[in-house]
C-alpha atoms as a PDB file:
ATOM      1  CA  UNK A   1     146.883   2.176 269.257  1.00  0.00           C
ATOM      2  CA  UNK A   2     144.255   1.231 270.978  1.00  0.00           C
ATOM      3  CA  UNK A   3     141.841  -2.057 269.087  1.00  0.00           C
ATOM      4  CA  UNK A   4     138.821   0.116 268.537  1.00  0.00           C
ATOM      5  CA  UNK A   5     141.259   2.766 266.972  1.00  0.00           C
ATOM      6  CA  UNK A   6     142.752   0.179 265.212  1.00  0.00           C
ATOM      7  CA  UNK A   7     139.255  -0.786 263.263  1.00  0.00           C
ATOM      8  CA  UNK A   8     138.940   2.847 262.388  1.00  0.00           C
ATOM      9  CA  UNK A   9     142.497   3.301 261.162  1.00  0.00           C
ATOM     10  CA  UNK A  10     141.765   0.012 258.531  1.00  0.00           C
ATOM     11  CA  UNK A  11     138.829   1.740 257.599  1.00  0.00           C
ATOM     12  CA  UNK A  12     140.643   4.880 257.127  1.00  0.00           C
ATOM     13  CA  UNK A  13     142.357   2.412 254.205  1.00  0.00           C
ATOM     14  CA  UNK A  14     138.827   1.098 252.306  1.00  0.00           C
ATOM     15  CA  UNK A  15     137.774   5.126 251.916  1.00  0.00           C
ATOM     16  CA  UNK A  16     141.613   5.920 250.483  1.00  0.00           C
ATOM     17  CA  UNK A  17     140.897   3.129 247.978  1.00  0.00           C
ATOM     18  CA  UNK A  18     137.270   3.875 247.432  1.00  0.00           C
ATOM     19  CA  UNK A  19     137.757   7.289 247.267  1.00  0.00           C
ATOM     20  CA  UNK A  20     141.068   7.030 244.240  1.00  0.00           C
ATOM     21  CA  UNK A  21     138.780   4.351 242.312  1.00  0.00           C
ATOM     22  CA  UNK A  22     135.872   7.169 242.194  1.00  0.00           C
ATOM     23  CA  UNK A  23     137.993   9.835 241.248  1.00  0.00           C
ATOM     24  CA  UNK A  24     140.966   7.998 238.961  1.00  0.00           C
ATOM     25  CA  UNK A  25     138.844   5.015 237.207  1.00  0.00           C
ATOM     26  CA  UNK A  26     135.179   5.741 238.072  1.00  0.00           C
ATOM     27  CA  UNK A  27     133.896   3.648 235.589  1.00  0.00           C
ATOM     28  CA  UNK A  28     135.841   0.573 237.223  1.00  0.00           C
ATOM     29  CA  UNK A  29     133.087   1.527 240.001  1.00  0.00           C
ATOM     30  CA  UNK A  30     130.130   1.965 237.451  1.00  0.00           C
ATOM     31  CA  UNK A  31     130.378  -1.508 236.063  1.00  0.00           C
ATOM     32  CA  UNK A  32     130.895  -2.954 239.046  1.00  0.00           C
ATOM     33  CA  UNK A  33     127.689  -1.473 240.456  1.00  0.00           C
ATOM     34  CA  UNK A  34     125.851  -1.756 237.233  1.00  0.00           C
ATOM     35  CA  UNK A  35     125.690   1.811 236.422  1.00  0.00           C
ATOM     36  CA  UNK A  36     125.848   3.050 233.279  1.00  0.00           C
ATOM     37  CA  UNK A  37     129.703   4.904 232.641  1.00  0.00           C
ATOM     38  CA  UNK A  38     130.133   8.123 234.113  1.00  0.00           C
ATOM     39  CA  UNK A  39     130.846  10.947 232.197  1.00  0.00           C
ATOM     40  CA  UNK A  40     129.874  13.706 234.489  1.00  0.00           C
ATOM     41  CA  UNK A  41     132.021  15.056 237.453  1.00  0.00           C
ATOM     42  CA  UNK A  42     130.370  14.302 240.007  1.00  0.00           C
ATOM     43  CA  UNK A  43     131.099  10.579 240.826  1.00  0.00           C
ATOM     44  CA  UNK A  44     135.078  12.006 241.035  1.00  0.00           C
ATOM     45  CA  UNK A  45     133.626  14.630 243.825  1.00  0.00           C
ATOM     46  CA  UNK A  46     132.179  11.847 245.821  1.00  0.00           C
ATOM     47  CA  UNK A  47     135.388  10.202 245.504  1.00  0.00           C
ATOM     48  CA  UNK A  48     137.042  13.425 246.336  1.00  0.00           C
ATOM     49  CA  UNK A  49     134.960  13.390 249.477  1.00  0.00           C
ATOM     50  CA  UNK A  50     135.794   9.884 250.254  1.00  0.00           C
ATOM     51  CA  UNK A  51     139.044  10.432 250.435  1.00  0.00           C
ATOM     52  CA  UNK A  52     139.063  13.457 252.662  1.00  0.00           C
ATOM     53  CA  UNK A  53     136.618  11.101 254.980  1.00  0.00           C
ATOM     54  CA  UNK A  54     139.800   8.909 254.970  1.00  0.00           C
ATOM     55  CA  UNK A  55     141.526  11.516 255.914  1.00  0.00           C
ATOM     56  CA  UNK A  56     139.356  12.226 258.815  1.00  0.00           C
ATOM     57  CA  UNK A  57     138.967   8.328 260.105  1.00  0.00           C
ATOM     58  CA  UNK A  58     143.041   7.895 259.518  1.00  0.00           C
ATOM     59  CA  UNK A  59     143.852  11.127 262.232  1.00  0.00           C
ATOM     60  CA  UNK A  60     141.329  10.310 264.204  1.00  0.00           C
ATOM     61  CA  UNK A  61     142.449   6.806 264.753  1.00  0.00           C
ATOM     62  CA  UNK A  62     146.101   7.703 265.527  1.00  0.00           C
ATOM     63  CA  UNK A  63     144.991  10.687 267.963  1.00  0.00           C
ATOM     64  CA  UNK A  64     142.854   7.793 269.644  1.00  0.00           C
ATOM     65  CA  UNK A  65     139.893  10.382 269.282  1.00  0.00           C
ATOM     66  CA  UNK A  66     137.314   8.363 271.036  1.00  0.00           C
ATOM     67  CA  UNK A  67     134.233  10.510 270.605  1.00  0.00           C
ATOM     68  CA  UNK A  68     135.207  10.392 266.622  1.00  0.00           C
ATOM     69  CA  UNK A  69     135.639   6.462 266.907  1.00  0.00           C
ATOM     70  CA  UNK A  70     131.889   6.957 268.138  1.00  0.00           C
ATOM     71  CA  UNK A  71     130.245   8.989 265.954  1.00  0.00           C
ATOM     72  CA  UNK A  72     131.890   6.740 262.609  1.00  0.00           C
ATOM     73  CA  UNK A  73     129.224   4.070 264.322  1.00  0.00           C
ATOM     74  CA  UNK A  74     126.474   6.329 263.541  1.00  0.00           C
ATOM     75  CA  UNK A  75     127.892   7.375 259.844  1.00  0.00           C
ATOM     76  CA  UNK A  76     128.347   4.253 258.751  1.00  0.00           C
ATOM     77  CA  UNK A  77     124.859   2.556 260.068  1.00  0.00           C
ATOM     78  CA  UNK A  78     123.128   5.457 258.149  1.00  0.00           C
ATOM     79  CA  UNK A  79     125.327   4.692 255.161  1.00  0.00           C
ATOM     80  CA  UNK A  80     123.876   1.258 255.362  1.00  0.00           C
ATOM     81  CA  UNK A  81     120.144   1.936 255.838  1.00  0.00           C
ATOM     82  CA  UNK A  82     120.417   4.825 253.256  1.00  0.00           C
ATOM     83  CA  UNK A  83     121.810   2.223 250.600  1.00  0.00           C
ATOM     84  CA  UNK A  84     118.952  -0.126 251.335  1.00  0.00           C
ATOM     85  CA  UNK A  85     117.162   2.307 251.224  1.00  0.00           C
ATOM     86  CA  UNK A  86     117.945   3.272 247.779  1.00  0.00           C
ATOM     87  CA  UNK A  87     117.517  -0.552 246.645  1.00  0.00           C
ATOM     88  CA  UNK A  88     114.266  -0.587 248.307  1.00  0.00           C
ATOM     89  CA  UNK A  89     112.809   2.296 246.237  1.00  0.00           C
ATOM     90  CA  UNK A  90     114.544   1.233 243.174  1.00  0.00           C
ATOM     91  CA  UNK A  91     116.689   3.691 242.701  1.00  0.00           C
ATOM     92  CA  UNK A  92     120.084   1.520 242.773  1.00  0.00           C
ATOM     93  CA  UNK A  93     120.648  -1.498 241.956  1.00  0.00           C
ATOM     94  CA  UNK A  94     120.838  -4.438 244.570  1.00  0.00           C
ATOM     95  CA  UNK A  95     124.856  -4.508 245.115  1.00  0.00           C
ATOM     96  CA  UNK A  96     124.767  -1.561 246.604  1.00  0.00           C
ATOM     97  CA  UNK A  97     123.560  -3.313 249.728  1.00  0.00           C
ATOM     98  CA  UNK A  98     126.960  -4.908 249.432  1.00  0.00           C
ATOM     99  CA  UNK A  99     128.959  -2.067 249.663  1.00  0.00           C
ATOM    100  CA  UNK A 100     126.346  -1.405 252.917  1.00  0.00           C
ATOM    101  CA  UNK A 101     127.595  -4.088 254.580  1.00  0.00           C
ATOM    102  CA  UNK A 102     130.794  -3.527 254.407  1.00  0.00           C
ATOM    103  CA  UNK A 103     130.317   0.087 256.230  1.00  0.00           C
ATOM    104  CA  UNK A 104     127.742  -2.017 258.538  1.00  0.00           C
ATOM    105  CA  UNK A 105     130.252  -4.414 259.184  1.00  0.00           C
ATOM    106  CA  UNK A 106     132.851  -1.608 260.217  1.00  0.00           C
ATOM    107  CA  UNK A 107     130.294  -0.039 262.438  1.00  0.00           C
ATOM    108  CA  UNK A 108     129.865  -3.236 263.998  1.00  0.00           C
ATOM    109  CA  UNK A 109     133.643  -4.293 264.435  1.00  0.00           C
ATOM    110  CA  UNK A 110     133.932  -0.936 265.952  1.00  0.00           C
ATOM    111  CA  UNK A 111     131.212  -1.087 268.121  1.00  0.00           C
ATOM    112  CA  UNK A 112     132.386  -3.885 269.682  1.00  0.00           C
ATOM    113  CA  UNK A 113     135.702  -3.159 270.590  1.00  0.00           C
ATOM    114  CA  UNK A 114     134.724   0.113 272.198  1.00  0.00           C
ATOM    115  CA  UNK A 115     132.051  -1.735 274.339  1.00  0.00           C
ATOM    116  CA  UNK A 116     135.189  -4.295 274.949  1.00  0.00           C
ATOM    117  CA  UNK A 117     137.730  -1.578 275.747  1.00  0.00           C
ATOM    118  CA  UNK A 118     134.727   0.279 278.400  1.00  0.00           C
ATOM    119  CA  UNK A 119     134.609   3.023 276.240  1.00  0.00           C
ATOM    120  CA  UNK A 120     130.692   2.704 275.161  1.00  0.00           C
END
């Protein structure tokens, strides 16, 4: 496996966990945000979703699916700018920038290996 495949295979990882805290224990998520506890459904879809985006990143990794490895650059800068985004306006609170820069940091790690392997 190639090292740019690699970051997106370990990334694969942080969505399986993300994506079993939202649906299991959501309110482990809530209070670490500073939410108030979810009682609805839909924070369990998102983690639903996550998972299934796991899914996605973890195949794509071990079929070496370049243009994939790519276009996760994209998905996770926007993931990024769209939680500072939702700081910024006041609409989450300010550690959601945190969980931002861990997708930024991804897109970054990944970014940099393709450019290092000739691939971007």
């Amino acid at each position: 496996m190639s090292k740019s495949a690699k970051t997106v295979y370990f990334f694969s990882f942080y969505l399986f966990l993300v994506g079993l805290e939202l649906t299991f224990i959501p309110n482990f998520f809530t209070k670490t945000a500073q939410l108030p506890e979810a009682h609805e459904p839909y924070i369990r879809v998102v983690g639903i979703l996550a998972i299934i985006l796991g899914v996605y990143y973890y195949q794509s990794a071990k079929n070496e699916l370049t243009p994939f490895l790519k276009t996760t650059i994209v998905g996770r800068l926007i993931y990024f700018l769209g939680a500072v985004g939702l700081v910024v306006s006041q609409i989450a609170p300010p550690v959601f920038i945190a969980f931002g820069v861990v997708d930024l940091l991804g897109a970054v790690w990944t970014w940099q290996t393709l450019k290092s392997e000739g691939k971007m």
